[in-house]
C-alpha atoms as a PDB file:
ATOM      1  CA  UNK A   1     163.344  37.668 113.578  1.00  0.00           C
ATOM      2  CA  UNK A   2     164.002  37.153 109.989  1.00  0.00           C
ATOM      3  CA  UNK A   3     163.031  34.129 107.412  1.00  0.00           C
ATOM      4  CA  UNK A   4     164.775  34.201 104.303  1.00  0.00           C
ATOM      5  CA  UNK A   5     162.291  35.116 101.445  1.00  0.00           C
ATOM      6  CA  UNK A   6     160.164  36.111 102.645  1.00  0.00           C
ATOM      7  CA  UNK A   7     160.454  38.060 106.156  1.00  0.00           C
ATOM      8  CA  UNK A   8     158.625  38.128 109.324  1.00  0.00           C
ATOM      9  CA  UNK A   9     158.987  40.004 112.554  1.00  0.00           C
ATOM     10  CA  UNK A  10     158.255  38.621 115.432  1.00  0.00           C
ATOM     11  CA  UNK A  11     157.627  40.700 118.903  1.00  0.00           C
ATOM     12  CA  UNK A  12     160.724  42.443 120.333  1.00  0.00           C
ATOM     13  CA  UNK A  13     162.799  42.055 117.103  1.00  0.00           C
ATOM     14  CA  UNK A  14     164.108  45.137 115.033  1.00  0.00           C
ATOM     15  CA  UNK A  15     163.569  45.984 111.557  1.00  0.00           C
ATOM     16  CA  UNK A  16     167.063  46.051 109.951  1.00  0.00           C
ATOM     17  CA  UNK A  17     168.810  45.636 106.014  1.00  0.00           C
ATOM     18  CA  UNK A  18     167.366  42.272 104.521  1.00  0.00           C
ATOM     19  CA  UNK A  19     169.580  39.358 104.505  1.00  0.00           C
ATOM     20  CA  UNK A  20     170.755  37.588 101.426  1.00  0.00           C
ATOM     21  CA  UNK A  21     168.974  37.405  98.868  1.00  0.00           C
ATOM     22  CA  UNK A  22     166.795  40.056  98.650  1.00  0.00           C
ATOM     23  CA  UNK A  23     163.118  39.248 100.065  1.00  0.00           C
ATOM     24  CA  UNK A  24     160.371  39.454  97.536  1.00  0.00           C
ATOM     25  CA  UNK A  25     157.216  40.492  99.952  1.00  0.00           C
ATOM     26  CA  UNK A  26     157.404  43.204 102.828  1.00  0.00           C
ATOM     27  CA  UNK A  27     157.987  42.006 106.583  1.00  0.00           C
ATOM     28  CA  UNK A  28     154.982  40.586 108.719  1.00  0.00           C
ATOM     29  CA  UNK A  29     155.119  41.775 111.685  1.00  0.00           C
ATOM     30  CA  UNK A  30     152.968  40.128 114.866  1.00  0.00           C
ATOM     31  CA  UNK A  31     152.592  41.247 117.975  1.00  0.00           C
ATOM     32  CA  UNK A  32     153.186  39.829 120.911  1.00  0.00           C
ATOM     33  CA  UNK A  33     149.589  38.916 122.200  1.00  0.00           C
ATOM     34  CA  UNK A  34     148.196  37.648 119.428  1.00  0.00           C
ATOM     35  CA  UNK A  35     150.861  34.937 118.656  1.00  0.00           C
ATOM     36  CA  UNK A  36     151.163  33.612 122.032  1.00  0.00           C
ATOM     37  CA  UNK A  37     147.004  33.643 121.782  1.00  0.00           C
ATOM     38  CA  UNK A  38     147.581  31.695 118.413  1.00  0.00           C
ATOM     39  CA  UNK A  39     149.951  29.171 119.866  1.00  0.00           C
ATOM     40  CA  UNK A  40     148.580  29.302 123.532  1.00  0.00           C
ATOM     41  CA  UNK A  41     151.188  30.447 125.492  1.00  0.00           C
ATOM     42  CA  UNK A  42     152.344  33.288 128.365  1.00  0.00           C
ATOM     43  CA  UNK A  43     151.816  37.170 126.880  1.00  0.00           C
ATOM     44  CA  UNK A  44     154.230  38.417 129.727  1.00  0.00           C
ATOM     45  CA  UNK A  45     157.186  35.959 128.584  1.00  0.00           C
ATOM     46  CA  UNK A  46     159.838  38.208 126.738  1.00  0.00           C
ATOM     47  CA  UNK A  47     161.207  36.814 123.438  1.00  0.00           C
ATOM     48  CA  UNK A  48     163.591  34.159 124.148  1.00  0.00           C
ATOM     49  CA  UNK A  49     166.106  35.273 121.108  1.00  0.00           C
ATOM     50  CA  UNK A  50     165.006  39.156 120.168  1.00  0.00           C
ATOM     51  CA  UNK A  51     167.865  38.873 117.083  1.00  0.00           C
ATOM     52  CA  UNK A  52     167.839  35.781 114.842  1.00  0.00           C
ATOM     53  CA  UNK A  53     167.837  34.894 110.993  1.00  0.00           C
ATOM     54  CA  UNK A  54     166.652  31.292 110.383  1.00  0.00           C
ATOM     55  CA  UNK A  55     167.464  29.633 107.011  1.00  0.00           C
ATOM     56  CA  UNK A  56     164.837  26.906 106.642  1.00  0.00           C
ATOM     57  CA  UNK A  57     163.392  26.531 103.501  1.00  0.00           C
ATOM     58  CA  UNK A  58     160.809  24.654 104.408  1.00  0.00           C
ATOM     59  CA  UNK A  59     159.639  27.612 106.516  1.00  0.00           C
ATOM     60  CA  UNK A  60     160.093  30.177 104.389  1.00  0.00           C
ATOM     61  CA  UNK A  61     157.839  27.899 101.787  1.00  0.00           C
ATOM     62  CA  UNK A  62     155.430  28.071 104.543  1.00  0.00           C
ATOM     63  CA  UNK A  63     155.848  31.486 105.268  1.00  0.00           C
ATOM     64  CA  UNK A  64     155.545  32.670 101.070  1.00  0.00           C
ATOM     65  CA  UNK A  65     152.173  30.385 101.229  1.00  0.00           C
ATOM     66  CA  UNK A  66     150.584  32.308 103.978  1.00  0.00           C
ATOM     67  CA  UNK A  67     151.518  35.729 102.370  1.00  0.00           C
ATOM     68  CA  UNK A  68     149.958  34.085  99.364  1.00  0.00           C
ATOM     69  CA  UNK A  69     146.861  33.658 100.990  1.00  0.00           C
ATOM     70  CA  UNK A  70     146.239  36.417 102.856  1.00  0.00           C
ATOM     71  CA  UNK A  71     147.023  39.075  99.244  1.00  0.00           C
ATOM     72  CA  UNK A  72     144.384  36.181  97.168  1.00  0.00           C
ATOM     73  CA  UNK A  73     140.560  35.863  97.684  1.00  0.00           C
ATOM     74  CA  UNK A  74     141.404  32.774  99.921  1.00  0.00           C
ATOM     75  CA  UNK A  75     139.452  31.957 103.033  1.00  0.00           C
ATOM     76  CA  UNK A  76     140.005  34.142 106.090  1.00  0.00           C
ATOM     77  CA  UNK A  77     139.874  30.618 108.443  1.00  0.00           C
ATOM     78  CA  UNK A  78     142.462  29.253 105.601  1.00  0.00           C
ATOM     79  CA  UNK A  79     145.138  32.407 105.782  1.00  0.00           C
ATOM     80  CA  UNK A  80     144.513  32.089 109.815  1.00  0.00           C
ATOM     81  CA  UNK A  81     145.681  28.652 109.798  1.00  0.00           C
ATOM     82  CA  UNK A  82     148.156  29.187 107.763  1.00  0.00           C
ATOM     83  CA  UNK A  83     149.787  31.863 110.405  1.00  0.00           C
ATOM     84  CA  UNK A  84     149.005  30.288 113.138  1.00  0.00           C
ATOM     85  CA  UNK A  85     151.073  26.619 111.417  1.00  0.00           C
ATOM     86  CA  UNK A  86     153.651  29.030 111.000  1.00  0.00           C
ATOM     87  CA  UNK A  87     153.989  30.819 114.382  1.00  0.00           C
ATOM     88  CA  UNK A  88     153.896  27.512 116.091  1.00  0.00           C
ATOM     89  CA  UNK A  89     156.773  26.333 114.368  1.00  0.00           C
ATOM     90  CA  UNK A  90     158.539  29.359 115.700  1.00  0.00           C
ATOM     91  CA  UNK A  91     157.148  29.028 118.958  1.00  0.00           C
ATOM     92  CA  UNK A  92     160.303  28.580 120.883  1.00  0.00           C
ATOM     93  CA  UNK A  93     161.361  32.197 119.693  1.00  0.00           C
ATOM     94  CA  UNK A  94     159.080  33.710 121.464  1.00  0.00           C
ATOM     95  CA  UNK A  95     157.354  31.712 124.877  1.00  0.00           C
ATOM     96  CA  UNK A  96     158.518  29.981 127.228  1.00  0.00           C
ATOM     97  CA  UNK A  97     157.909  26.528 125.409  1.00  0.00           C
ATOM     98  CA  UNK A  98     159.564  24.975 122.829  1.00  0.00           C
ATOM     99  CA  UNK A  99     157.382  22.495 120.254  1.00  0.00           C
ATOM    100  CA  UNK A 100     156.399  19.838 122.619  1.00  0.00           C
ATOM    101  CA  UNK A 101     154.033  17.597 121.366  1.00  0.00           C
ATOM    102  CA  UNK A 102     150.789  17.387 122.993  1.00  0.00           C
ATOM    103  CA  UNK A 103     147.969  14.811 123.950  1.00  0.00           C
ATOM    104  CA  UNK A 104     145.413  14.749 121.361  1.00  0.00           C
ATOM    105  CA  UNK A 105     141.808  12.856 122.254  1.00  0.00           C
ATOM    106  CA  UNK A 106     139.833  11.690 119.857  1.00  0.00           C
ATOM    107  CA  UNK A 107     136.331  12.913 120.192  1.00  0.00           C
ATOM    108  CA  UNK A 108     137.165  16.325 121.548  1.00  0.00           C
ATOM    109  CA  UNK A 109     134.245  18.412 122.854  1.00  0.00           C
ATOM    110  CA  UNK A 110     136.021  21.190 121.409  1.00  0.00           C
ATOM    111  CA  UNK A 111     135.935  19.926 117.816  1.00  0.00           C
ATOM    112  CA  UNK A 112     132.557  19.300 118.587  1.00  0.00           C
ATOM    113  CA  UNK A 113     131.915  22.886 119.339  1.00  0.00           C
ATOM    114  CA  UNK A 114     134.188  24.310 116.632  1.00  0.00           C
ATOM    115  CA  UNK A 115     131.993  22.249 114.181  1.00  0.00           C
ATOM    116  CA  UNK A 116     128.787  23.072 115.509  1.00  0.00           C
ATOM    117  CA  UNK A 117     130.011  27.058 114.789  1.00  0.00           C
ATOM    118  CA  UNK A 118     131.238  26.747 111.192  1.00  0.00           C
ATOM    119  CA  UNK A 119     127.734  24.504 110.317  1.00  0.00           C
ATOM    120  CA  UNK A 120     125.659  27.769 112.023  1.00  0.00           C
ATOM    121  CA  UNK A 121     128.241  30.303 109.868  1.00  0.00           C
ATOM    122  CA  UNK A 122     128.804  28.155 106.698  1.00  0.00           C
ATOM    123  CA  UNK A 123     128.302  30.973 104.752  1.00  0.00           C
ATOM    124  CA  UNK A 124     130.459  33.416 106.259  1.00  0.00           C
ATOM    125  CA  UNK A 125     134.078  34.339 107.025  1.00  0.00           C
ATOM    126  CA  UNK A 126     135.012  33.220 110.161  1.00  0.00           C
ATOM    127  CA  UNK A 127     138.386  33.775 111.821  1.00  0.00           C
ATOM    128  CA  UNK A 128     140.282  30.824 113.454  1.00  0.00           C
ATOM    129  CA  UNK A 129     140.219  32.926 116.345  1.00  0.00           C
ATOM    130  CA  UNK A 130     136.942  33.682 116.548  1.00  0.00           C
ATOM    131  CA  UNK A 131     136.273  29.619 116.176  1.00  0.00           C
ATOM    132  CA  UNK A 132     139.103  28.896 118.929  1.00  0.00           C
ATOM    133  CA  UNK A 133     137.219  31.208 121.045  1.00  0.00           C
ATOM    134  CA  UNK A 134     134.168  29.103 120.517  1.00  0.00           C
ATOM    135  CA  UNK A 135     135.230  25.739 120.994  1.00  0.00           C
ATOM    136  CA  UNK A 136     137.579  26.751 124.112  1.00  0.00           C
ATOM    137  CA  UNK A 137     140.835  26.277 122.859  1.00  0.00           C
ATOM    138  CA  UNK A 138     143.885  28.908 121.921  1.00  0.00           C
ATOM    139  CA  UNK A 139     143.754  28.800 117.814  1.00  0.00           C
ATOM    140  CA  UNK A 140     147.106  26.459 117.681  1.00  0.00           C
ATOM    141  CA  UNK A 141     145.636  23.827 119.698  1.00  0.00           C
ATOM    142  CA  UNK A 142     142.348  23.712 117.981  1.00  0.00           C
ATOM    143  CA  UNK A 143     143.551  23.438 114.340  1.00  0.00           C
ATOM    144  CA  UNK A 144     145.829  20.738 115.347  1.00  0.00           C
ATOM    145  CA  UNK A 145     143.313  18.721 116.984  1.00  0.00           C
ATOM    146  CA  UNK A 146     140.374  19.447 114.544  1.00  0.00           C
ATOM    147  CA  UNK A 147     143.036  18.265 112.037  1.00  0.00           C
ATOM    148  CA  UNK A 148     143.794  15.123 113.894  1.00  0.00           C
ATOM    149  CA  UNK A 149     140.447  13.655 114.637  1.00  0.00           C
ATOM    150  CA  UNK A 150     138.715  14.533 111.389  1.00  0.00           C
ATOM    151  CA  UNK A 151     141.778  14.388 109.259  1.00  0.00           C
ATOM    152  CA  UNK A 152     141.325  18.092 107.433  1.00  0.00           C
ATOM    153  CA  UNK A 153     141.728  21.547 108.541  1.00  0.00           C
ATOM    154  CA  UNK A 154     138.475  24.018 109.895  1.00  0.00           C
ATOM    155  CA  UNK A 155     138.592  25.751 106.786  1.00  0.00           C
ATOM    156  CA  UNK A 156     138.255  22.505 104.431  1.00  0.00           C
ATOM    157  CA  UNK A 157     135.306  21.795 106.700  1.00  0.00           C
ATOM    158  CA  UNK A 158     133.885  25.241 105.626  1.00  0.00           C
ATOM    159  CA  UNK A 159     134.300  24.966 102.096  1.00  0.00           C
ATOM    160  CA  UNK A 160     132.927  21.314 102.075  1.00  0.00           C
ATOM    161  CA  UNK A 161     129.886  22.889 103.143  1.00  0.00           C
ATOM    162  CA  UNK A 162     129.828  25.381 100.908  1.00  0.00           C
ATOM    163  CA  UNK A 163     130.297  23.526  98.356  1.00  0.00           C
ATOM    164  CA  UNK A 164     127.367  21.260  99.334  1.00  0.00           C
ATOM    165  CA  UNK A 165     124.894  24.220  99.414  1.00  0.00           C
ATOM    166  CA  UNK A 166     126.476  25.323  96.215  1.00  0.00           C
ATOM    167  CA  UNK A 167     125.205  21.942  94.622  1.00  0.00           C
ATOM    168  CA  UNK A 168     121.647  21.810  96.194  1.00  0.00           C
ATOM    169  CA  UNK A 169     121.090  25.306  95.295  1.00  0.00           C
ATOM    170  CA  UNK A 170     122.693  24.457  91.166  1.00  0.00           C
ATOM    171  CA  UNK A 171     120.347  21.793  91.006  1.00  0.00           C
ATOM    172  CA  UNK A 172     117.258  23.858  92.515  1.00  0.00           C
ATOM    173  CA  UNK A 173     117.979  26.327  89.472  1.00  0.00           C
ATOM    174  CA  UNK A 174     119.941  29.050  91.247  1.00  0.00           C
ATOM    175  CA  UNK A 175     122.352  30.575  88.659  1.00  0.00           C
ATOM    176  CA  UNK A 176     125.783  30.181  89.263  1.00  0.00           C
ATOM    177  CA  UNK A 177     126.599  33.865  90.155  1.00  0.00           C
ATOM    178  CA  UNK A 178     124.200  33.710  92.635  1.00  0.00           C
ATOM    179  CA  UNK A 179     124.897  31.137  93.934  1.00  0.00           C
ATOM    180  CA  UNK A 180     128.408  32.313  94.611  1.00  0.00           C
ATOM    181  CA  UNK A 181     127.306  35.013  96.755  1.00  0.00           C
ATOM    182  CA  UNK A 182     124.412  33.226  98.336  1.00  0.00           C
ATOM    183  CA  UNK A 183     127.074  30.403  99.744  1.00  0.00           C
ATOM    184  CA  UNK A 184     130.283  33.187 100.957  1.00  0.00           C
ATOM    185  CA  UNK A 185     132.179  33.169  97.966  1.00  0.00           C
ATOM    186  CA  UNK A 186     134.151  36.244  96.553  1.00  0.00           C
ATOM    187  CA  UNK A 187     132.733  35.990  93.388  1.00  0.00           C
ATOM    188  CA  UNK A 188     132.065  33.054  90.649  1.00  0.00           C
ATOM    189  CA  UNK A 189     135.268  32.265  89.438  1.00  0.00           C
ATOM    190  CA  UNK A 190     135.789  31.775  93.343  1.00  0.00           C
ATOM    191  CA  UNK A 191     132.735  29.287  93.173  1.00  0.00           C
ATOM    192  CA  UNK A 192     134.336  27.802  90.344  1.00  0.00           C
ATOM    193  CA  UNK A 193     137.686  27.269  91.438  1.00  0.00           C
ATOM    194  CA  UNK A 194     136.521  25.906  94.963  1.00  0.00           C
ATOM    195  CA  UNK A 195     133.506  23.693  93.207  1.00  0.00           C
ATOM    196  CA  UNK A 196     135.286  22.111  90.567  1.00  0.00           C
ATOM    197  CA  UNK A 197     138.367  20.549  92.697  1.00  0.00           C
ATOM    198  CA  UNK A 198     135.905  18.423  94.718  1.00  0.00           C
ATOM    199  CA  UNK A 199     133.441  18.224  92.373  1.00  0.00           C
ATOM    200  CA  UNK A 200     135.360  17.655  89.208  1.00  0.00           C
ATOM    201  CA  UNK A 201     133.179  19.837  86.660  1.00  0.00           C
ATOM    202  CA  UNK A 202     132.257  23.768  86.721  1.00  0.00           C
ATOM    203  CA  UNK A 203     129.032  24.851  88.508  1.00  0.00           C
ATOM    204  CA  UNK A 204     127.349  25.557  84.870  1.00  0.00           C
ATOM    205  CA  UNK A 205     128.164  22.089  84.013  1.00  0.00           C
ATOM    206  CA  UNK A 206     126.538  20.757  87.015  1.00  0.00           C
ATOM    207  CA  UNK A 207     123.433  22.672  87.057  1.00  0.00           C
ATOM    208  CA  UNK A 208     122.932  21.432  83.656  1.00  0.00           C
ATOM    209  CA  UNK A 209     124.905  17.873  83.432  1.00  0.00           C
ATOM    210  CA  UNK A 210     123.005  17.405  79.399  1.00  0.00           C
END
């Protein structure tokens, strides 16, 4: 299956010339277990269309954002979400399904659980499937509940939290590069980045606000 710029394969579809225009990042290919496990569907079900190009902009945006995210220093829970958003939009390509929406509950023991995880691994990368596995849920299902109760995605949970040890650790005296790799951040101008959106200064500014 191809996107326009950029491309990605889906499971049972052939590699072939690129459409028009040319695509600017390599294909992405996906196999068939792990995105029916993403968007919680049957593994056994056959592609429904094994030969398609789709020109949607709007998905190929999509599509150029999670590339972008998994080649930066991002999150792996943010690039996970980020695929699985995607491969649930092409869901009816490959299961049985097509994008039906589904009964969301407010208070859902699985965001419970899934929130319970990332507070015990705050500092840490945790995958989306990892998280789904967790809280009980295929990955699809969980981001879009834990999105619908609380309003934000797993991985904005994580960095919130982050970002709050980040500031009690600033203010205890911890130096800023330290800090980023005490609280799962690549590096400090990761810290920095990440800190200062919520935050609205730089953690040098903080830890010293005179």
């Amino acid at each position: 299956m191809r996107v326009r710029q950029p491309d990605v394969l889906l499971p049972g579809h052939r590699r072939g010339r690129a459409a028009r225009p040319a695509y600017r990042r390599p294909p992405l290919y996906v196999e068939a277990g792990a995105a029916t496990a993403r968007v919680g569907g049957d593994p056994d079900l056959s592609p429904i269309r094994p030969r398609v190009v789709i020109d949607d902009r709007a998905l190929a945006r999509q599509l150029a954002f999670t590339h972008t995210l998994f080649d930066s220093a991002s999150s792996t829970l943010a690039a996970d979400e980020s695929l699985t958003a995607l491969l649930c939009s092409l869901r009816p390509l490959f299961t049985g399904s097509g994008n039906a929406e589904e009964s969301i509950h407010r208070s859902h023991s699985a965001v419970g659980r899934a929130r319970e995880y990332i507070e015990h691994h705050w500092d840490r990368q945790v995958g989306l499937a990892e998280l789904a596995a967790h809280a009980v849920l295929s990955p699809g299902r969980l981001s879009r509940t834990f999105h619908a109760e609380l309003g934000l995605p797993p991985s904005a949970d994580q960095r919130a939290l982050r970002v709050e040890h980040a500031k009690r650790a600033l203010r205890a005296g911890t130096p800023p590069a330290a800090v980023a790799i005490h609280c799962g951040f690549y590096d400090q101008s990761h810290l920095n980045r990440v800190f200062k959106q919520p935050v609205g200064t730089t953690p040098a500014r903080y830890a010293s606000p005179s």
